[in-house]
C-alpha atoms as a PDB file:
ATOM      1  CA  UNK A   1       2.581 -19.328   8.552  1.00  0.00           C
ATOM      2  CA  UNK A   2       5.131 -21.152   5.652  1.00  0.00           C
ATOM      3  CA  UNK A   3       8.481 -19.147   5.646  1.00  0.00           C
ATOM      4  CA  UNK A   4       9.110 -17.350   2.240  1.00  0.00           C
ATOM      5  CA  UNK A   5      12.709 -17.113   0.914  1.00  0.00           C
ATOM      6  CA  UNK A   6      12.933 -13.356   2.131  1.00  0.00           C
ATOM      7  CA  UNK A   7      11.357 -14.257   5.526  1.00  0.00           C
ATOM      8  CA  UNK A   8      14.399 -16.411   5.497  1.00  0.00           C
ATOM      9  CA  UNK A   9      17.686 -14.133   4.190  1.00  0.00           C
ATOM     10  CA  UNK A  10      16.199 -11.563   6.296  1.00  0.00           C
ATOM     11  CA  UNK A  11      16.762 -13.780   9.400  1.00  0.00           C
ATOM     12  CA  UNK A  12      20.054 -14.944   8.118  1.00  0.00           C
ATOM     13  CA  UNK A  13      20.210 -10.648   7.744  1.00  0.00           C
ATOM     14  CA  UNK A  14      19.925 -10.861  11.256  1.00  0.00           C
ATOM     15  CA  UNK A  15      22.372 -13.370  12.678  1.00  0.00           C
ATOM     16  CA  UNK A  16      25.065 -12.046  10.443  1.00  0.00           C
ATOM     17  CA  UNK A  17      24.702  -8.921  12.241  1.00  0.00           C
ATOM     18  CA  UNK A  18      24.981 -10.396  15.381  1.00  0.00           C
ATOM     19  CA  UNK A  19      27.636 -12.654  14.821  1.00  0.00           C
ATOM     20  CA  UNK A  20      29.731  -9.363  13.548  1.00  0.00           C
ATOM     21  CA  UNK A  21      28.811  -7.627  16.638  1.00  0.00           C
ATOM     22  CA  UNK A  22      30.711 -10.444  18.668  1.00  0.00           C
ATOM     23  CA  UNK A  23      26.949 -11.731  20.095  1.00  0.00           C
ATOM     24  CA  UNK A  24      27.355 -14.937  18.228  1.00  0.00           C
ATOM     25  CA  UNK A  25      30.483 -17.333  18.051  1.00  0.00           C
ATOM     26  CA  UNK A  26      31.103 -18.503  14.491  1.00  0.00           C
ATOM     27  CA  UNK A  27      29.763 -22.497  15.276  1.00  0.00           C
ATOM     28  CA  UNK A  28      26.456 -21.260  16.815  1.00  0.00           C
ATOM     29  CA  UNK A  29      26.321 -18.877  14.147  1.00  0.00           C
ATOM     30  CA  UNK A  30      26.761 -21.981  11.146  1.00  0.00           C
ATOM     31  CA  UNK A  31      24.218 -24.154  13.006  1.00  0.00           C
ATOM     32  CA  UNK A  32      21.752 -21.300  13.259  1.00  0.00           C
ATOM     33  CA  UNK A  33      22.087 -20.091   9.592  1.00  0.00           C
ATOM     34  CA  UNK A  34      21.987 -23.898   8.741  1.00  0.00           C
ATOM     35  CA  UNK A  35      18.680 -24.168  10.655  1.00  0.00           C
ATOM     36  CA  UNK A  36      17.214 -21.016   8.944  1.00  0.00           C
ATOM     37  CA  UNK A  37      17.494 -22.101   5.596  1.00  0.00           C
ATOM     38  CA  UNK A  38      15.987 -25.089   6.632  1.00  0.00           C
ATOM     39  CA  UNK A  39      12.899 -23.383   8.455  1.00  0.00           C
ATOM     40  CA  UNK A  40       9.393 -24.252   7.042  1.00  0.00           C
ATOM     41  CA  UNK A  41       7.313 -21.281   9.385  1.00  0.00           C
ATOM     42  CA  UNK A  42       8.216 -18.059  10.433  1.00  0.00           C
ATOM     43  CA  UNK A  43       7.662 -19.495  13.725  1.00  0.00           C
ATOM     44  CA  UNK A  44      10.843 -21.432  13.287  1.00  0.00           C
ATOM     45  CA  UNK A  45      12.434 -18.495  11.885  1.00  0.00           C
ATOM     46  CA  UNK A  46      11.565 -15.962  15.100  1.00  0.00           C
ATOM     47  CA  UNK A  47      12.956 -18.664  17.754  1.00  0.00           C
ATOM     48  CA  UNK A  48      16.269 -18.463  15.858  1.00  0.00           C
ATOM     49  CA  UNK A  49      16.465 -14.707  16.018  1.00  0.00           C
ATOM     50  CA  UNK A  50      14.887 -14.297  19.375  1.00  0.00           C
ATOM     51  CA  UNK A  51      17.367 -13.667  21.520  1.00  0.00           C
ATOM     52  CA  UNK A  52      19.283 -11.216  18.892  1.00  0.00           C
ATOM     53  CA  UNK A  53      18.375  -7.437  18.506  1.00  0.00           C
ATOM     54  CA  UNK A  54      17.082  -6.815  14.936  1.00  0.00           C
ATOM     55  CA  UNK A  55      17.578  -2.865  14.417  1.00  0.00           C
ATOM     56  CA  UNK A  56      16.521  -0.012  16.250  1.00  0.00           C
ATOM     57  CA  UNK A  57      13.096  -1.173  17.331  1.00  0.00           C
ATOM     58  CA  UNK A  58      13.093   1.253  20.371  1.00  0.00           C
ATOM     59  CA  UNK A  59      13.218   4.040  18.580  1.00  0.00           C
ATOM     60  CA  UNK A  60      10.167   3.616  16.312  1.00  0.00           C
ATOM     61  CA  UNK A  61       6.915   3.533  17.107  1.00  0.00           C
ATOM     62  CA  UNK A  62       5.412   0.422  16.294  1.00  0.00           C
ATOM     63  CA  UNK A  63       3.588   0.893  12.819  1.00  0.00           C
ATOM     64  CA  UNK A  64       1.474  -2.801  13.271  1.00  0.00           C
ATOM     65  CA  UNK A  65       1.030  -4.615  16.582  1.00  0.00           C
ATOM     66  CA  UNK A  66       3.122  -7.675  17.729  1.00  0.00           C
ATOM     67  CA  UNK A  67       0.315 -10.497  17.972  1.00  0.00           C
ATOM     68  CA  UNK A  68       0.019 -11.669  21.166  1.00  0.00           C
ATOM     69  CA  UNK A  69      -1.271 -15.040  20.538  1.00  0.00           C
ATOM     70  CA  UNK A  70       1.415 -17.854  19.660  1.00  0.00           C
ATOM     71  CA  UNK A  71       4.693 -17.728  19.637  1.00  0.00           C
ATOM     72  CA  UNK A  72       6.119 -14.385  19.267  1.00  0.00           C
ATOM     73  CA  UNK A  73       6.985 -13.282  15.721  1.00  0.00           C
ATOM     74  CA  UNK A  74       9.491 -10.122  15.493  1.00  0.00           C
ATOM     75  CA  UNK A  75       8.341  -7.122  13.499  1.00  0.00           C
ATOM     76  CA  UNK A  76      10.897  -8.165  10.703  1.00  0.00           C
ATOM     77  CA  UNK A  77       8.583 -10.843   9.599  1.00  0.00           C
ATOM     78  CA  UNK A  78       6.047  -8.976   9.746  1.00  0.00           C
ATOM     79  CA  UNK A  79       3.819  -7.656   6.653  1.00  0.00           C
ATOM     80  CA  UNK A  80       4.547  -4.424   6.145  1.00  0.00           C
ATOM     81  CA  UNK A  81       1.716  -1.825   6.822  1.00  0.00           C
ATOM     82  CA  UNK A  82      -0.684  -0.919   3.486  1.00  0.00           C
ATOM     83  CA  UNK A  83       0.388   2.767   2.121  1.00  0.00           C
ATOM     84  CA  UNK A  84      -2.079   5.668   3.135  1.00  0.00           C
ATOM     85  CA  UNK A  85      -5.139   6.375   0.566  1.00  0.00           C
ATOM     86  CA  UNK A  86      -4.694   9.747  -1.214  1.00  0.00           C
ATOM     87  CA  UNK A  87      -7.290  12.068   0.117  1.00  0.00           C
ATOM     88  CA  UNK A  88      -7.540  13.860  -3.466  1.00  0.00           C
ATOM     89  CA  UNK A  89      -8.322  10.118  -4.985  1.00  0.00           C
ATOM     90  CA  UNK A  90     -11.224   9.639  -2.489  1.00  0.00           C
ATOM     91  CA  UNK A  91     -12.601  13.006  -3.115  1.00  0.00           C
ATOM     92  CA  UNK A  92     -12.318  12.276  -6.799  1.00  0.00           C
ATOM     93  CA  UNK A  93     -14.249   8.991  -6.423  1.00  0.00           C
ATOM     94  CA  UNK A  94     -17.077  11.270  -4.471  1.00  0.00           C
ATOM     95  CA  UNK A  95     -17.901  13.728  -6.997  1.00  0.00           C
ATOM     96  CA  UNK A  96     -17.918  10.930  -9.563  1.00  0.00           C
ATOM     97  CA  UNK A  97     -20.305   8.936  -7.848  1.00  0.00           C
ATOM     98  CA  UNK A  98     -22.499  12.669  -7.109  1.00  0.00           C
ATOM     99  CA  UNK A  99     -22.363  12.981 -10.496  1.00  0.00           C
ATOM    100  CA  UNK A 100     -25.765  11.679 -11.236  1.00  0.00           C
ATOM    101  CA  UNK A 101     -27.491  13.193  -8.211  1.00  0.00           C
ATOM    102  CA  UNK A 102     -25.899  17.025  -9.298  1.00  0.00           C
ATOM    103  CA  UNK A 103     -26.572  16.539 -12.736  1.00  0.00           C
ATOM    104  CA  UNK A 104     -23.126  16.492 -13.300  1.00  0.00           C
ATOM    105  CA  UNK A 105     -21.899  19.487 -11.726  1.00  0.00           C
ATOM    106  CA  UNK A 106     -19.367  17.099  -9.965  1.00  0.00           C
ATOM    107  CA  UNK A 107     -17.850  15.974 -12.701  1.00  0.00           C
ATOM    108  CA  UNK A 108     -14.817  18.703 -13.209  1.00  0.00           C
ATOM    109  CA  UNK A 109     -14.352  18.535  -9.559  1.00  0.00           C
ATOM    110  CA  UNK A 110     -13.966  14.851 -10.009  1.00  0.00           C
ATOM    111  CA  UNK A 111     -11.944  15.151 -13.490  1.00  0.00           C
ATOM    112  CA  UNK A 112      -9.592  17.781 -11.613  1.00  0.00           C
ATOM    113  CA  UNK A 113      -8.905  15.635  -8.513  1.00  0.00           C
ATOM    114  CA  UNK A 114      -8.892  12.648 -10.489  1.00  0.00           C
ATOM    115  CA  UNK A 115      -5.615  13.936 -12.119  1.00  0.00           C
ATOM    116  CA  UNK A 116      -4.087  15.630  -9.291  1.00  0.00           C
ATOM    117  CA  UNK A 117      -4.562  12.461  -6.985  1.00  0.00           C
ATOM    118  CA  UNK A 118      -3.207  10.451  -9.984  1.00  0.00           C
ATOM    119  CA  UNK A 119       0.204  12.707  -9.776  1.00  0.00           C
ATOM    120  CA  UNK A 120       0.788  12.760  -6.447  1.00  0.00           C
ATOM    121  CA  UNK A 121       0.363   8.850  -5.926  1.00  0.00           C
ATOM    122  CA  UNK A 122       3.547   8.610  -8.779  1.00  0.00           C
ATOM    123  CA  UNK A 123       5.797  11.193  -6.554  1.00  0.00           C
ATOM    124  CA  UNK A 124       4.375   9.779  -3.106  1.00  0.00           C
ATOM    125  CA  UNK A 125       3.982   6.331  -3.913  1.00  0.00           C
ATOM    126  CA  UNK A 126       0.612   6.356  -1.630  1.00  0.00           C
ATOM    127  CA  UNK A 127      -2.575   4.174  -2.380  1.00  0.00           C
ATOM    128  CA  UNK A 128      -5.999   5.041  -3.936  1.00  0.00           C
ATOM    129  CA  UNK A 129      -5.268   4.877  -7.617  1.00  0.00           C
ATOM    130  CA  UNK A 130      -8.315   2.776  -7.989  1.00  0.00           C
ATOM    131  CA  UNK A 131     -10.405   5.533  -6.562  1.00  0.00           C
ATOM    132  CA  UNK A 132      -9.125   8.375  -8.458  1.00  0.00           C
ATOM    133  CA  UNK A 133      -9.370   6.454 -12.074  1.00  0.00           C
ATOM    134  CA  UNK A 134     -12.788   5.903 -11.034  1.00  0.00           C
ATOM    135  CA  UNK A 135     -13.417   9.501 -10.492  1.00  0.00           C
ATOM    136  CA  UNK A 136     -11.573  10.540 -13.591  1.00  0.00           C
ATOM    137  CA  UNK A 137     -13.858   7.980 -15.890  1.00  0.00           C
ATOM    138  CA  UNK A 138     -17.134   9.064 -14.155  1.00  0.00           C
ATOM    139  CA  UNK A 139     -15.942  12.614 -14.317  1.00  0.00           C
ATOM    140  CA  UNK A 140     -15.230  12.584 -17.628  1.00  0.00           C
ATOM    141  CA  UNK A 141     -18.560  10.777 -18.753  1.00  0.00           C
ATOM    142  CA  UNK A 142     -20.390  13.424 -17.048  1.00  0.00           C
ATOM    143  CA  UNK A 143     -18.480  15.853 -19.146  1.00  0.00           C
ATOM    144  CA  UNK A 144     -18.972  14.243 -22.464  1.00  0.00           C
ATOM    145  CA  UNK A 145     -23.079  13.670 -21.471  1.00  0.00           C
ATOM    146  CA  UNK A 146     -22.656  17.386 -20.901  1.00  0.00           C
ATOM    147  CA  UNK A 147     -21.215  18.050 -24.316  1.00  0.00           C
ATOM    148  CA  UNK A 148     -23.339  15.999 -26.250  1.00  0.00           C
ATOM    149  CA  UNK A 149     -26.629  17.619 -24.685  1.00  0.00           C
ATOM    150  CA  UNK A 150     -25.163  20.780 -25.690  1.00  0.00           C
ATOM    151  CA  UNK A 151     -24.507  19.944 -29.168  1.00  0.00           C
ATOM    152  CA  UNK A 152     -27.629  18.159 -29.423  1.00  0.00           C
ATOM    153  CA  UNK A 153     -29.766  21.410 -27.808  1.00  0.00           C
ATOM    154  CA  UNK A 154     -27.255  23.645 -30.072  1.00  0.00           C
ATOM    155  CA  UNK A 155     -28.143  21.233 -33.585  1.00  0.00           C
ATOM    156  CA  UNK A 156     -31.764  21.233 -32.743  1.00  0.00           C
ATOM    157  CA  UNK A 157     -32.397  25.177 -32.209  1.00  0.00           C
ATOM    158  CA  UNK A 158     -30.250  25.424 -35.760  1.00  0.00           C
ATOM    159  CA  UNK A 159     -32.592  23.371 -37.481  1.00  0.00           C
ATOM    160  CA  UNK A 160     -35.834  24.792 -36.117  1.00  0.00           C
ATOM    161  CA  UNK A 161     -34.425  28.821 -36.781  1.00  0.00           C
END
């Protein structure tokens, strides 16, 4: 995989931290930052790091596994995992889809989770805002269907009384 320009100051991250740890001597540490910049894979990038610690790995559970294939690429360069989906959102997206087998009886329940997933993806910063707009647009159609066969059913028994 081609080496972004993160991929490669967050190596360079790395060997500055062990050369100011006293795990690097200042010419080793020169040729090595030389040889980052001048990576093309992250392959490149791992072999210079390799031998260095790069945080408190032990302490963490692994959120991704290490591949096992290839050369060995360090959790730094790594993508970082995808943010949990917001149950609310989901739920939102399932009464909007029920809406057309209840009638629309799902469609508050889907309006109403639709906003509350919506909020708590801003503070939380999880995923699933796809889900819960398309709750909240379903939900809402089913509620304007719902008031327009009311008005219409309310219009009509005017006009015949």
């Amino acid at each position: 995989m081609l080496a972004s320009h993160a991929d490669r100051e967050r190596a360079v991250d790395v060997l500055r931290a062990g050369f100011s740890e006293g795990r690097l001597q200042q010419p080793e540490f020169d040729r090595r930052v030389a040889r980052a910049y001048e990576a093309r894979t992250v392959g490149e990038l791992s072999l210079l790091v390799a031998d260095l610690p790069q945080g408190p790995l032990g302490m963490q559970p692994s959120a991704q596994p290490v591949p096992t294939f290839g050369p060995a690429v360090p959790r730094t360069f790594l993508p970082a995992p995808p943010p949990p989906t917001n149950g609310k959102a989901i739920g939102s997206m399932v009464c909007g889809v029920l809406t057309t087998m209840t009638m629309g009886l799902t469609g508050i329940p889907a309006v109403i989770l639709g906003h509350s997933a919506r909020a708590e993806i801003r503070r939380t910063g999880e995923g699933g805002d796809g889900f819960a707009m398309a709750g909240l647009v379903l939900g809402w159609l089913s509620v304007a269907g719902w008031a327009v066969l009311i008005a219409l059913l309310t219009l009509a028994s005017i006009g015949s009384g």
